[in-house]
PDB file of N, CA and C in Angstrom:
ATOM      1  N   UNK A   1      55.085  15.535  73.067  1.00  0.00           N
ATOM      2  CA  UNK A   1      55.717  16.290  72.010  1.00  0.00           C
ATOM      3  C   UNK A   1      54.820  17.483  71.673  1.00  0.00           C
ATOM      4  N   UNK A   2      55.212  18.735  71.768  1.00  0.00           N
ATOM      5  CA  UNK A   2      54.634  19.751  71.168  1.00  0.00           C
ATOM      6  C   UNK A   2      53.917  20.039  69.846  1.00  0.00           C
ATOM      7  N   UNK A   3      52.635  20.319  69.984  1.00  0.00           N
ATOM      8  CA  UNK A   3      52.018  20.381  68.260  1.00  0.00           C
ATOM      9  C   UNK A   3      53.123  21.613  67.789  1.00  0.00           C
ATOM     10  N   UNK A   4      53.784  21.164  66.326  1.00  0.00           N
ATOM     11  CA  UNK A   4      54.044  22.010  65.437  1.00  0.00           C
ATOM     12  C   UNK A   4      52.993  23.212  65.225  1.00  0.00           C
ATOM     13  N   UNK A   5      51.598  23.072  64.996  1.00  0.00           N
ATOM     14  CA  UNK A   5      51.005  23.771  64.299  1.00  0.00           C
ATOM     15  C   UNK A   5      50.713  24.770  65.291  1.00  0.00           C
ATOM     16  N   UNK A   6      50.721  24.745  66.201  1.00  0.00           N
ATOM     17  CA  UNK A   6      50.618  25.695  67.736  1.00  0.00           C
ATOM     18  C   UNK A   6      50.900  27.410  67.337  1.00  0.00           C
ATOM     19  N   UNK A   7      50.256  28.119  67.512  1.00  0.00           N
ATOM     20  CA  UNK A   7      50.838  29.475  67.810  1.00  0.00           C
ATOM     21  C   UNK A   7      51.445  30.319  68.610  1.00  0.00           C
ATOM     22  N   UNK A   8      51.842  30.941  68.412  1.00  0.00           N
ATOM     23  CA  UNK A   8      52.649  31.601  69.608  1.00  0.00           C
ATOM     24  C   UNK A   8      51.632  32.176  70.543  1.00  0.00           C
ATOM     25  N   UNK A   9      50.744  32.499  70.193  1.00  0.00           N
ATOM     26  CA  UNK A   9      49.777  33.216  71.146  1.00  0.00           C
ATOM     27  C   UNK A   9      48.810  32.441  71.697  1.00  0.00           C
ATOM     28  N   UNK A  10      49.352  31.060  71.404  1.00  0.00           N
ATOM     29  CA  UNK A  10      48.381  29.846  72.337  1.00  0.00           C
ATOM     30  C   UNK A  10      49.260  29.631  73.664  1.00  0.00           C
ATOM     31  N   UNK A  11      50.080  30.026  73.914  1.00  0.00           N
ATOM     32  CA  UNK A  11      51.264  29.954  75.215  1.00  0.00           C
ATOM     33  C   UNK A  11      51.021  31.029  76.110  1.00  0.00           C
ATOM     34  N   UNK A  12      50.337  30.727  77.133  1.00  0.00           N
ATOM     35  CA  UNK A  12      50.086  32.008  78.048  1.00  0.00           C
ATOM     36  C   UNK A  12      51.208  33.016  78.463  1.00  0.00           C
ATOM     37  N   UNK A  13      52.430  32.529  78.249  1.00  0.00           N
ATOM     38  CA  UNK A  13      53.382  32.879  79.379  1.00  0.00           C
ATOM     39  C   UNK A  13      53.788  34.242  78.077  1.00  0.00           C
ATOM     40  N   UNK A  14      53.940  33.956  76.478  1.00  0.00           N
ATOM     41  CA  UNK A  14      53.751  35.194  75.476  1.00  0.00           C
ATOM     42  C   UNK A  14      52.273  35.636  75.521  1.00  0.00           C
ATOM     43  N   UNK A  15      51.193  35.429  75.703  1.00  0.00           N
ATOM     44  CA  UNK A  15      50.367  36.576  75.682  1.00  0.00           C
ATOM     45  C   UNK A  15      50.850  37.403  76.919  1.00  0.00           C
ATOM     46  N   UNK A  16      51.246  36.881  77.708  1.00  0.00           N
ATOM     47  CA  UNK A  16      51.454  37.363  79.602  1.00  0.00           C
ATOM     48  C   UNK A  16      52.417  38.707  78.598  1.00  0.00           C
ATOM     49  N   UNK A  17      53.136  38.413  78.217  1.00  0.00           N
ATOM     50  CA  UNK A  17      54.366  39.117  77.970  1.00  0.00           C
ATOM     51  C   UNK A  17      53.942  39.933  76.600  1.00  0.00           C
ATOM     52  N   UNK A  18      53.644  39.864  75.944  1.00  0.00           N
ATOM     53  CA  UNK A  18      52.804  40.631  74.885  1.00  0.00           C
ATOM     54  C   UNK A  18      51.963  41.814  75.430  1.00  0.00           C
ATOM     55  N   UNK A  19      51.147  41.316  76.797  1.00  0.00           N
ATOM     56  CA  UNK A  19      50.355  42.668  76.874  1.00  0.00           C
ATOM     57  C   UNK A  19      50.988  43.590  77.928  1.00  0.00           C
ATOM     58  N   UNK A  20      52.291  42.661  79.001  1.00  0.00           N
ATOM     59  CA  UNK A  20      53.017  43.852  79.484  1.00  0.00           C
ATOM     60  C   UNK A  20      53.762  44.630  79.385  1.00  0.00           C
ATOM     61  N   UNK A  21      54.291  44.248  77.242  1.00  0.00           N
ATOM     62  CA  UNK A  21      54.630  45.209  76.378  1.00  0.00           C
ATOM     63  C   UNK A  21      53.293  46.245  76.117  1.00  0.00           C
ATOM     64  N   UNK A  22      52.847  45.972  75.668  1.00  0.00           N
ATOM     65  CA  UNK A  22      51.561  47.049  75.153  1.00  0.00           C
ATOM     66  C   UNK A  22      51.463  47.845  76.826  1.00  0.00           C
ATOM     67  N   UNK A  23      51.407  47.535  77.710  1.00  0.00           N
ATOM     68  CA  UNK A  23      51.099  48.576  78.718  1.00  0.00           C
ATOM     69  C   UNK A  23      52.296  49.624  78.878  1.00  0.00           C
ATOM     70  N   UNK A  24      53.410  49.590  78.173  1.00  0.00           N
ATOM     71  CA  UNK A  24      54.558  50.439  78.608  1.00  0.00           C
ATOM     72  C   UNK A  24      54.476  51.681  77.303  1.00  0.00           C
ATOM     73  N   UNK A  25      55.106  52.460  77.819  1.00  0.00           N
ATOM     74  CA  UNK A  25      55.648  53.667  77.177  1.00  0.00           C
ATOM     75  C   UNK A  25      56.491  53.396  75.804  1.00  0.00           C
ATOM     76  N   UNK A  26      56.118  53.219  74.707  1.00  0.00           N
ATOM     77  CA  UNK A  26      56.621  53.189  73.231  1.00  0.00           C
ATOM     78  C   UNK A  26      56.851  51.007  73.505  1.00  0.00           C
ATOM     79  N   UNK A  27      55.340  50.960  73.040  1.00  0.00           N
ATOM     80  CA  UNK A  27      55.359  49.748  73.056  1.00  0.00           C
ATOM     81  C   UNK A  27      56.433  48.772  71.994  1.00  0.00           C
ATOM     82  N   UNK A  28      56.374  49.879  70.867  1.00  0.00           N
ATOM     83  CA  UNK A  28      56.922  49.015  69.638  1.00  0.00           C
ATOM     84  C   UNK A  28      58.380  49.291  69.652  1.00  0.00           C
ATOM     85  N   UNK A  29      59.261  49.733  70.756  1.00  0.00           N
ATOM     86  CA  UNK A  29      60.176  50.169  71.099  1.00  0.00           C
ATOM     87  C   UNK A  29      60.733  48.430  72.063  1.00  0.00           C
ATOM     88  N   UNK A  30      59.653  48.414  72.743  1.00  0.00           N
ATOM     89  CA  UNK A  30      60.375  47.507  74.068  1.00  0.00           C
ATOM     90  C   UNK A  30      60.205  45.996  72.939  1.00  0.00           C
ATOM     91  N   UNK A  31      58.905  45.964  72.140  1.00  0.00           N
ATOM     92  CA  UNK A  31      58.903  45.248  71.608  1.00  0.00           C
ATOM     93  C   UNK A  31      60.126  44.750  70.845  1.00  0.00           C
ATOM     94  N   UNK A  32      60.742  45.504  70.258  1.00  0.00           N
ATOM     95  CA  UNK A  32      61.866  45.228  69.360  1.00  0.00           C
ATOM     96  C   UNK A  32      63.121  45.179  70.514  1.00  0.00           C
ATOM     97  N   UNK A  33      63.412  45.250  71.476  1.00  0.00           N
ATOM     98  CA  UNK A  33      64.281  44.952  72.823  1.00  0.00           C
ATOM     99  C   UNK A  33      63.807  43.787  72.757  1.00  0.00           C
ATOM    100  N   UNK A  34      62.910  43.164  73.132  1.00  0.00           N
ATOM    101  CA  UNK A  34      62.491  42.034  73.009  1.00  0.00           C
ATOM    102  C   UNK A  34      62.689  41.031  72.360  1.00  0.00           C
ATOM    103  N   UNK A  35      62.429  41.279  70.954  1.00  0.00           N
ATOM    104  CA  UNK A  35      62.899  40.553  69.570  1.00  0.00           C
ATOM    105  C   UNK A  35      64.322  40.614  69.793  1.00  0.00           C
ATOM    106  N   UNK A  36      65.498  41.449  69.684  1.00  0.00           N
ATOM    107  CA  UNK A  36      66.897  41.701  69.968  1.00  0.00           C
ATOM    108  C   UNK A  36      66.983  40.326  70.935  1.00  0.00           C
ATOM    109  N   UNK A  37      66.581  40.904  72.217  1.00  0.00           N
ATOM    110  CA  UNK A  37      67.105  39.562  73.351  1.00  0.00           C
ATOM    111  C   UNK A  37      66.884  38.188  73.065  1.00  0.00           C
ATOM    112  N   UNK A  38      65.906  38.073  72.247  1.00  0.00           N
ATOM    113  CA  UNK A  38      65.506  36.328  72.347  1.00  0.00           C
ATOM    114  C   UNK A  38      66.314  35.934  71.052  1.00  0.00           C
ATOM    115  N   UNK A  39      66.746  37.237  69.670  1.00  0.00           N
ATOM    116  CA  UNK A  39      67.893  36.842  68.943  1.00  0.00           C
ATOM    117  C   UNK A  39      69.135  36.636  69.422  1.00  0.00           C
ATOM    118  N   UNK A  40      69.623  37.642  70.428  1.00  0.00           N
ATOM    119  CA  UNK A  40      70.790  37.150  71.244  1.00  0.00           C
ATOM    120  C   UNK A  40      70.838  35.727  72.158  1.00  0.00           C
ATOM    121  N   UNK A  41      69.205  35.142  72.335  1.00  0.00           N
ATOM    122  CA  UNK A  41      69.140  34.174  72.890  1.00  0.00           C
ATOM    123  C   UNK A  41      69.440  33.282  72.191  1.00  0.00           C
ATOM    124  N   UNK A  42      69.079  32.994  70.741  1.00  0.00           N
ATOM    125  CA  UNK A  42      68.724  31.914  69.875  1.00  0.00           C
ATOM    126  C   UNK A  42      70.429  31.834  69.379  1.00  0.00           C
ATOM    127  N   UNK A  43      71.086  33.103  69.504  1.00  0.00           N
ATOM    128  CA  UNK A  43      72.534  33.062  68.622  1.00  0.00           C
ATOM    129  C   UNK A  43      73.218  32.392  70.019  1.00  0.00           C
ATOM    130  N   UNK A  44      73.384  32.784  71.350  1.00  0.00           N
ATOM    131  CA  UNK A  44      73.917  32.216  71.868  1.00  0.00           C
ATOM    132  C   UNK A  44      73.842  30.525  71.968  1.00  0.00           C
ATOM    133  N   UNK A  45      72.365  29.961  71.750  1.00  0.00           N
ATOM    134  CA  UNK A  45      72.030  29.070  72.099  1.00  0.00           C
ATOM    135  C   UNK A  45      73.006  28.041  70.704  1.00  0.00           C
ATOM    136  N   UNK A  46      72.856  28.350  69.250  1.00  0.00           N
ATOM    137  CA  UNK A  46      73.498  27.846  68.423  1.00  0.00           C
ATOM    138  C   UNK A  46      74.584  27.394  68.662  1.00  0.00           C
ATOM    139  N   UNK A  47      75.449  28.650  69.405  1.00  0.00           N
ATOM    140  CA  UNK A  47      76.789  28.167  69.700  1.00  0.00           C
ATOM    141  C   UNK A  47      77.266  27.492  70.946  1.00  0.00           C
ATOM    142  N   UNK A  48      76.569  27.536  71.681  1.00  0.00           N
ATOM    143  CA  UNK A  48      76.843  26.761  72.332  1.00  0.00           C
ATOM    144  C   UNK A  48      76.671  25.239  72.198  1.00  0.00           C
ATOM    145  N   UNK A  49      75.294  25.179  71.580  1.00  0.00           N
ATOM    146  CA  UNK A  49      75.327  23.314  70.927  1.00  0.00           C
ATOM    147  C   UNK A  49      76.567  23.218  70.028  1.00  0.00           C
ATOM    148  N   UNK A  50      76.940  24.138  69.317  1.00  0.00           N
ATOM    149  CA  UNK A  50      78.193  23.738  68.215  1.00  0.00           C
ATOM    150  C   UNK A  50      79.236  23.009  69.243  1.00  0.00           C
ATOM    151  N   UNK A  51      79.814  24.011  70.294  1.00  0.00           N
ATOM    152  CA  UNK A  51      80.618  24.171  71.009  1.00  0.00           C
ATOM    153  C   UNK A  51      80.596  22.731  72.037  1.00  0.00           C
ATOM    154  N   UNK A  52      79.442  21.938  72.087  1.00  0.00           N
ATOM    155  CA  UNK A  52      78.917  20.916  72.768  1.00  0.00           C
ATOM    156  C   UNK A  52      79.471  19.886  72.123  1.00  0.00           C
ATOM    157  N   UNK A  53      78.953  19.708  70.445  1.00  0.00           N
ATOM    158  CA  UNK A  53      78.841  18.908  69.485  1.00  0.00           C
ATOM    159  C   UNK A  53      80.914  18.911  68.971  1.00  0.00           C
ATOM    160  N   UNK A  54      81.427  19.744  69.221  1.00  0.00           N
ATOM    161  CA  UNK A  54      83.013  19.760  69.044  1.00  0.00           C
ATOM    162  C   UNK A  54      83.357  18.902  70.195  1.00  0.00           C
ATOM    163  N   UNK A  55      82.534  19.647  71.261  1.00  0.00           N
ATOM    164  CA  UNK A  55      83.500  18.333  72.378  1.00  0.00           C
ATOM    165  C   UNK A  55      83.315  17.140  72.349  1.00  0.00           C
ATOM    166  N   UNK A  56      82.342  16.851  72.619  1.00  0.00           N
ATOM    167  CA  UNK A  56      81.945  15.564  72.026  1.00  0.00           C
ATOM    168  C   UNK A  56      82.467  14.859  70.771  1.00  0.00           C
ATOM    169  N   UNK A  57      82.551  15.050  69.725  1.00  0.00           N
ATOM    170  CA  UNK A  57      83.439  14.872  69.133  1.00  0.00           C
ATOM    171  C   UNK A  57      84.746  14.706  68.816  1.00  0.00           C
ATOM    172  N   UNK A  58      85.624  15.525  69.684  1.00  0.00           N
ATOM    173  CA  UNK A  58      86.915  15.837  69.485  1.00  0.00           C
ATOM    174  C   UNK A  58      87.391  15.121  71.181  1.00  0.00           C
ATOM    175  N   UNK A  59      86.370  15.379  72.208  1.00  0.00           N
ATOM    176  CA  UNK A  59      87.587  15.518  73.132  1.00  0.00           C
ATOM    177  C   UNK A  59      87.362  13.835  74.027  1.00  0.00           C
ATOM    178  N   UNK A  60      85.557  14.070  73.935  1.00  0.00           N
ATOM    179  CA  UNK A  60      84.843  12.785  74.263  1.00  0.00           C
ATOM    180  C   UNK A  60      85.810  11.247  73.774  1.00  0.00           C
ATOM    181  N   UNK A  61      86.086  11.208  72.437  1.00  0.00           N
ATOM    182  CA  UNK A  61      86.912   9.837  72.101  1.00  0.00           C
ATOM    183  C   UNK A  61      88.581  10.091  73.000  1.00  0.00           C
ATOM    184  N   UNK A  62      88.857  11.100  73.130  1.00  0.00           N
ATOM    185  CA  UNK A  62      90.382  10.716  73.823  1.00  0.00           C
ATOM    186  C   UNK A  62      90.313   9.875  75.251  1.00  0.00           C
ATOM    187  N   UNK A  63      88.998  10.544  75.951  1.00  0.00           N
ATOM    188  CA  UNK A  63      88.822   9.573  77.254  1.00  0.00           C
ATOM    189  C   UNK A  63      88.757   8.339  76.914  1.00  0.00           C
ATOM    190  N   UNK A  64      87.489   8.172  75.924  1.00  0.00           N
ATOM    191  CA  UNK A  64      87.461   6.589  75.773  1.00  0.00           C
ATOM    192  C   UNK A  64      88.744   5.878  75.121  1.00  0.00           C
ATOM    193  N   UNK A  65      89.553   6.151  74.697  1.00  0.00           N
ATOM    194  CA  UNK A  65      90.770   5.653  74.479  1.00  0.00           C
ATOM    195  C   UNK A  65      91.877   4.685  75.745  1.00  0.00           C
ATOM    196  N   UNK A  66      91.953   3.860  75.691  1.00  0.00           N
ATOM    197  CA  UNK A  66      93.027   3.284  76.565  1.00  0.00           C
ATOM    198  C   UNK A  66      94.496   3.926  76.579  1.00  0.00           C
ATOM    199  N   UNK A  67      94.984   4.241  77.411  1.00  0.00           N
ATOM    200  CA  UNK A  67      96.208   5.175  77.840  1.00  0.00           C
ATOM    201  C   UNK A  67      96.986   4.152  76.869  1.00  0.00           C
ATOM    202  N   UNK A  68      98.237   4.449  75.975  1.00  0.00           N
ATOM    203  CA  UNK A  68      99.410   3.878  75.976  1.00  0.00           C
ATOM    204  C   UNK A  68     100.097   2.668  76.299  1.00  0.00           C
ATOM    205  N   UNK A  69     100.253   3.234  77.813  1.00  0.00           N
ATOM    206  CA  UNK A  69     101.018   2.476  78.574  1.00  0.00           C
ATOM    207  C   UNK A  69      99.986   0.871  78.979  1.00  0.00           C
ATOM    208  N   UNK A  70      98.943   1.260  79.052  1.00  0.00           N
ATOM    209  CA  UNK A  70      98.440   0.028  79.622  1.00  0.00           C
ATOM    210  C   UNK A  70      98.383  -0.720  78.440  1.00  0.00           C
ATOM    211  N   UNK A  71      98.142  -0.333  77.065  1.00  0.00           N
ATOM    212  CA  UNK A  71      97.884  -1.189  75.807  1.00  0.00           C
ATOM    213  C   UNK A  71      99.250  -1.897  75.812  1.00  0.00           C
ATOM    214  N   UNK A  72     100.451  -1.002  76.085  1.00  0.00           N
ATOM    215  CA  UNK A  72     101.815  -2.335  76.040  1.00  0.00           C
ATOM    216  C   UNK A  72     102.157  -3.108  77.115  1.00  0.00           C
ATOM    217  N   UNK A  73     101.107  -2.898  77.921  1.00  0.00           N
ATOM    218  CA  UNK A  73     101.912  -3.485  79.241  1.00  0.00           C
ATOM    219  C   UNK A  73     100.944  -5.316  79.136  1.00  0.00           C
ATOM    220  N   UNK A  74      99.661  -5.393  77.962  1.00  0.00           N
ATOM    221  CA  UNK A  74      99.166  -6.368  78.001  1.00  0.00           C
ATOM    222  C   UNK A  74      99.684  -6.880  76.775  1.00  0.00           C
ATOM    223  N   UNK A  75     100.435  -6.602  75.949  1.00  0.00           N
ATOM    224  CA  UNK A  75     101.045  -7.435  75.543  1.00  0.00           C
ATOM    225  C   UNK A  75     102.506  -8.461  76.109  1.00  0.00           C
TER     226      UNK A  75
END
């Protein structure tokens, strides 16, 4: 399990990516491209668990349901 208390800049793979922002042309530019994408990441990601958590819910119990026909055919 991941320490909570962890920083972001204890993860090599964001410093990696932190300083090959700072090497570009209007760092605080790509930076905020950056921030944008991983918000478009985090919004997509929401909805799609919603979108998970509906099926499951809604569509998941109709399978488990016994058809109709077989419930009258054992009586």
């Amino acid at each position: 399990m991941p320490d909570n208390n962890q920083t972001p800049f204890n993860n090599p793979l964001v410093t990696l990516m932190l300083l090959m922002v700072a090497n570009t042309p209007d760092p605080a530019g790509r930076l905020n491209n950056l921030g944008q994408a991983i918000n478009s990441m985090r919004e997509a990601l929401i909805s799609i668990n919603a979108g998970m958590e509906s099926f499951h819910s809604q569509v998941v119990p109709l399978f488990m349901k016994p058809p109709e026909n077989e419930t009258k055919k054992g009586k």
